[in-house]
C-alpha atoms as a PDB file:
ATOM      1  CA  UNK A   1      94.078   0.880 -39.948  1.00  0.00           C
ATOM      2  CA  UNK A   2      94.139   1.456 -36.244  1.00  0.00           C
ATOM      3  CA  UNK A   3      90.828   3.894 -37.264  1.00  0.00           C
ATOM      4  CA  UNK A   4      89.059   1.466 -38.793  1.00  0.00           C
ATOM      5  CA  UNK A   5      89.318  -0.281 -36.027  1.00  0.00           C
ATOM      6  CA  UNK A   6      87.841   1.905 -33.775  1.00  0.00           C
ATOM      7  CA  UNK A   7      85.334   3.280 -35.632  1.00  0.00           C
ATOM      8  CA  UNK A   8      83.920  -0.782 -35.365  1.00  0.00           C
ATOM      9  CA  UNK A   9      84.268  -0.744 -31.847  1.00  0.00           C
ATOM     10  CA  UNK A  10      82.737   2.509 -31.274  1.00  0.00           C
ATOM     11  CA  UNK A  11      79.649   1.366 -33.766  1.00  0.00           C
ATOM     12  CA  UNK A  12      79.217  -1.931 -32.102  1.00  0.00           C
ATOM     13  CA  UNK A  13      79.450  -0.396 -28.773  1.00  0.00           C
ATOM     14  CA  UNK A  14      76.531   2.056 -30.227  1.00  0.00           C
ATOM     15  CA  UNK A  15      74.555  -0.947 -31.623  1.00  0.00           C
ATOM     16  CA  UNK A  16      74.707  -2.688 -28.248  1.00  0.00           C
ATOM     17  CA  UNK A  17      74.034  -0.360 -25.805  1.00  0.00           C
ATOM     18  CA  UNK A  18      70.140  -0.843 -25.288  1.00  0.00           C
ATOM     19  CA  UNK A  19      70.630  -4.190 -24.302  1.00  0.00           C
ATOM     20  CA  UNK A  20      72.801  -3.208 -21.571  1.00  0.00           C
ATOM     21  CA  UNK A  21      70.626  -0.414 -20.331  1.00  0.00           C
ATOM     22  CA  UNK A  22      67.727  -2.404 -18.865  1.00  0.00           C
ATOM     23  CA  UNK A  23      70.537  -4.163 -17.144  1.00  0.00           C
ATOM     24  CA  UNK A  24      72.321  -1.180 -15.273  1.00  0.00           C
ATOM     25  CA  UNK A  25      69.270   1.056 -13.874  1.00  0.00           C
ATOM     26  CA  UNK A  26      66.241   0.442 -11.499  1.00  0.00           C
ATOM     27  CA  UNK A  27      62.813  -1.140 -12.373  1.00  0.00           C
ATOM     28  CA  UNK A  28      60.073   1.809 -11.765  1.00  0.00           C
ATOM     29  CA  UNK A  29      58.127   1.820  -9.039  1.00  0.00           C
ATOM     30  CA  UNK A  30      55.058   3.182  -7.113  1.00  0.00           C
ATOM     31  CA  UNK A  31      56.337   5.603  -4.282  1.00  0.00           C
ATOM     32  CA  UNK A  32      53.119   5.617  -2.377  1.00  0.00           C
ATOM     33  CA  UNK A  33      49.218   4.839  -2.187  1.00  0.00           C
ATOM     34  CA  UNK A  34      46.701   6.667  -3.715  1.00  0.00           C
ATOM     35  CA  UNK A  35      42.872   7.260  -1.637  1.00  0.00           C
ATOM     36  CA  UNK A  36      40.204   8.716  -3.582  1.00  0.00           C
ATOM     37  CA  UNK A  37      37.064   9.134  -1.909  1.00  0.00           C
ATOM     38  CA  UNK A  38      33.821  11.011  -4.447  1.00  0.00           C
ATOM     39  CA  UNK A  39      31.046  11.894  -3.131  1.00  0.00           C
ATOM     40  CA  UNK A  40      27.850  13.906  -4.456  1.00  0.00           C
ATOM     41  CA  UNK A  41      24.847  14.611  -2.160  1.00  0.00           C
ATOM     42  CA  UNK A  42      21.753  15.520  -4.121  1.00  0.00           C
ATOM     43  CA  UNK A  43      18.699  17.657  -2.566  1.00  0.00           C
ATOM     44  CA  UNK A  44      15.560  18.582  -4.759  1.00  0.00           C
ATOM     45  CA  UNK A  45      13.322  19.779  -2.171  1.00  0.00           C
ATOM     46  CA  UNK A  46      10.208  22.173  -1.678  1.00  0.00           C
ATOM     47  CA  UNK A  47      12.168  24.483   0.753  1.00  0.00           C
ATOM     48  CA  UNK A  48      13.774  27.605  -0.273  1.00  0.00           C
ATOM     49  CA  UNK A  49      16.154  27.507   2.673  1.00  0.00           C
ATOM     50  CA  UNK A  50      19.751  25.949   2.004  1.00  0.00           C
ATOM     51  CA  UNK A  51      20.140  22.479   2.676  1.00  0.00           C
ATOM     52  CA  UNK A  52      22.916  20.983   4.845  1.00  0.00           C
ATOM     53  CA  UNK A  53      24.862  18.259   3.602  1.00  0.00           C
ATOM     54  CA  UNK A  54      28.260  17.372   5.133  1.00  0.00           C
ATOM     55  CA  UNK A  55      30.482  15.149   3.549  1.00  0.00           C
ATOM     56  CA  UNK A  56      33.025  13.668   6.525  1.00  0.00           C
ATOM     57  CA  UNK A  57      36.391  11.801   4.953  1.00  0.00           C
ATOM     58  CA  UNK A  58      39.119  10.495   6.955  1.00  0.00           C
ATOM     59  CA  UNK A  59      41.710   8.853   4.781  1.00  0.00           C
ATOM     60  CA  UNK A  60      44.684   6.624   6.238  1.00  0.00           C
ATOM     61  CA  UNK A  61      47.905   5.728   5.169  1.00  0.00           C
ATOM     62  CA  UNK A  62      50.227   2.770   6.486  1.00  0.00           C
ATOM     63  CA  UNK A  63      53.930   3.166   6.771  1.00  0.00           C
ATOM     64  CA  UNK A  64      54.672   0.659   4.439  1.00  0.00           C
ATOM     65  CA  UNK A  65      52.409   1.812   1.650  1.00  0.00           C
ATOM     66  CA  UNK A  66      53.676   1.342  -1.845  1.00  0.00           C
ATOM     67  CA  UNK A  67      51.845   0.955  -5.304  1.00  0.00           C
ATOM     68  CA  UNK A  68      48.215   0.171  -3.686  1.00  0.00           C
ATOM     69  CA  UNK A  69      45.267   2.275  -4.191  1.00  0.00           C
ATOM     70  CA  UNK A  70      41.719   2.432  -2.935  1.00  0.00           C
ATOM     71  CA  UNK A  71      38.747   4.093  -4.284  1.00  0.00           C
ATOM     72  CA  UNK A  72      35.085   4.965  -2.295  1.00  0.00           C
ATOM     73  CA  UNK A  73      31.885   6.888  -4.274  1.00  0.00           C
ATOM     74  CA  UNK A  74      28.387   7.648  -2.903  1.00  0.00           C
ATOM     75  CA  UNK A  75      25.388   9.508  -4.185  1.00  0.00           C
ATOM     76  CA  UNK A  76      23.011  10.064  -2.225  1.00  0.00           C
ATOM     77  CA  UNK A  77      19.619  11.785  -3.442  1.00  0.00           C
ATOM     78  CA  UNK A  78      16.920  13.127  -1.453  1.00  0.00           C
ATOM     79  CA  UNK A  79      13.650  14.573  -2.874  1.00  0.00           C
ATOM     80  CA  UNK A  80      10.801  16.066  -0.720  1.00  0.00           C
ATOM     81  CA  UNK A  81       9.257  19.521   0.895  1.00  0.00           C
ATOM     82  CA  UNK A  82      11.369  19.539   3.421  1.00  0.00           C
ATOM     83  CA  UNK A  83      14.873  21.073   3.638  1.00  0.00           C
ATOM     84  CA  UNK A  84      17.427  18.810   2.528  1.00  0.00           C
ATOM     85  CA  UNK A  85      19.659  17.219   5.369  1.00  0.00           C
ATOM     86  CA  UNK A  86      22.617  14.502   4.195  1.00  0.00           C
ATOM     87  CA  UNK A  87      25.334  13.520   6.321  1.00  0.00           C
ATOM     88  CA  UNK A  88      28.318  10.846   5.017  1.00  0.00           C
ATOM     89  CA  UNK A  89      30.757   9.304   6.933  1.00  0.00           C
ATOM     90  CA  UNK A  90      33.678   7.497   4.936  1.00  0.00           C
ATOM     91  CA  UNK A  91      36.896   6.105   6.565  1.00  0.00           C
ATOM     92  CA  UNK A  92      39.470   4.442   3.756  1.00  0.00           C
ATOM     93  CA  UNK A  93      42.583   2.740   4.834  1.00  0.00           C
ATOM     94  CA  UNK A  94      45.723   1.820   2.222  1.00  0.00           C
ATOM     95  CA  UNK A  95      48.676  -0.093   3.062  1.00  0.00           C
ATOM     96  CA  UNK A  96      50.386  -1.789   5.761  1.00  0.00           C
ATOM     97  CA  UNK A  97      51.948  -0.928   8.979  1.00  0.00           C
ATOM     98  CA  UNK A  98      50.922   1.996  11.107  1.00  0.00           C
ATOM     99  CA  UNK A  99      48.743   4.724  10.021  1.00  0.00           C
ATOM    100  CA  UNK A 100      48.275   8.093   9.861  1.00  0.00           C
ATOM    101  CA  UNK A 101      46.167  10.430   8.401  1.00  0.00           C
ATOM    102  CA  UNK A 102      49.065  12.607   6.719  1.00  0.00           C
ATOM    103  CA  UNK A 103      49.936  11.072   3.835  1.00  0.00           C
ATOM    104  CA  UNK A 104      53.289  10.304   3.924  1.00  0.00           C
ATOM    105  CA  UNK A 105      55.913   9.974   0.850  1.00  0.00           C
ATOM    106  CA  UNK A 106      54.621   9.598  -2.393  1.00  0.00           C
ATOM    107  CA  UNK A 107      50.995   9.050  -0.629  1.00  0.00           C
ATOM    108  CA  UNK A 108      48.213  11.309  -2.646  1.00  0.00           C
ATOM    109  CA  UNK A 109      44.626  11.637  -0.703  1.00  0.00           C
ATOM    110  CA  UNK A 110      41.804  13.488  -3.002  1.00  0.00           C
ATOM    111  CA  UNK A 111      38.601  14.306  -1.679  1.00  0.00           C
ATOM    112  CA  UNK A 112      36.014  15.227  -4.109  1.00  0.00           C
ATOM    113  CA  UNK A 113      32.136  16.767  -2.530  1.00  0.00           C
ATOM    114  CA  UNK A 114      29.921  17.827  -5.044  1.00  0.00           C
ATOM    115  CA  UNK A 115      26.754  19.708  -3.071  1.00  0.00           C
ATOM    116  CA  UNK A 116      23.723  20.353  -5.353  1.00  0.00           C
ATOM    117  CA  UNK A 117      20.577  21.806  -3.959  1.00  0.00           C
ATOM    118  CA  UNK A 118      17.531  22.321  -6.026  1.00  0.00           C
ATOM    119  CA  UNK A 119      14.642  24.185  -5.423  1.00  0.00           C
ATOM    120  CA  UNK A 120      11.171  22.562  -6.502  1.00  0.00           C
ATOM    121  CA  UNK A 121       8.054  24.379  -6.679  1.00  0.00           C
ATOM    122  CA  UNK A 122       6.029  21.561  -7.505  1.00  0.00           C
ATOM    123  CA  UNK A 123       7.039  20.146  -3.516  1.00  0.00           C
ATOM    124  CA  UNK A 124       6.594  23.603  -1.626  1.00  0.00           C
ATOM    125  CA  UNK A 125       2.966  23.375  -0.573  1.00  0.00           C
ATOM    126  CA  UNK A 126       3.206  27.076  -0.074  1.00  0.00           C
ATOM    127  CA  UNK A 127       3.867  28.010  -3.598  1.00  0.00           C
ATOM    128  CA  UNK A 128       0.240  27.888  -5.190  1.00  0.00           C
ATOM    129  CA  UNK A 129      -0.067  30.785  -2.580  1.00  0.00           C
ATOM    130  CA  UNK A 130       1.434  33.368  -4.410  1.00  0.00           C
ATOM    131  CA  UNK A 131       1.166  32.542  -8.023  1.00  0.00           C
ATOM    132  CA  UNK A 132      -2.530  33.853  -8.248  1.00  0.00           C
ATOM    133  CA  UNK A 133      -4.240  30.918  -9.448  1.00  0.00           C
ATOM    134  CA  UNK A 134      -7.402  29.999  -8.289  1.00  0.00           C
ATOM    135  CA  UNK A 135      -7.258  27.694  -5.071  1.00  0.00           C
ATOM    136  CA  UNK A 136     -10.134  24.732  -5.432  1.00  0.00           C
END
């Protein structure tokens, strides 16, 4: 008898468990912020030589940051003869109290640059010059 018993205490303990479970741990939470910053710097020129395009970030995090999260893009496109010169400055700044740009805690800073450089014949006034067709 004593069995039967507990073999319905031990069921209704089992039946009524997940109630109790939302009760007895933590709510989940952020840790930290997250700064994403994405940048791609586009150069079709006329120039064979490289292009330079410098992408400058500076990300800052506040001692108190929790759950918050900031997001900068850019393009930025340049088409011409001449070689292609881009320069971006971006400054982001998540959370409260003090900053600092090493991410502290739980904090997560991704920079993205994409550089493309093209080359475009039909912008290099030199490049008639050595194809061999007939100049008018």
């Amino acid at each position: 008898m004593n069995f039967k018993f507990l073999s319905l205490g031990l069921f209704s303990l089992t039946v009524a468990s997940p109630l109790f479970a939302p009760a007895l741990t933590r709510p989940a939470s952020a840790l930290g912020c997250v700064a994403t910053d994405v940048s791609v710097q586009v150069g079709i020129s006329g120039s064979k030589q490289p292009g330079q395009q410098n992408n400058n970030v500076d990300q800052q995090f506040g001692e108190e940051c929790q759950g918050n999260s900031v997001t900068n893009t850019a393009t930025q496109v340049q088409n011409g003869s001449d070689p292609t010169q881009q320069n971006r400055n971006s400054t982001q700044v998540v959370g409260g109290g003090a900053t600092s740009n090493t991410p502290g805690k739980g904090d997560v800073g991704v920079k993205v640059h994409v550089p493309v450089n093209v080359y475009n014949p039909a912008a290099d006034p030199n490049f008639l010059n050595g194809v061999g067709v007939p100049q008018r």
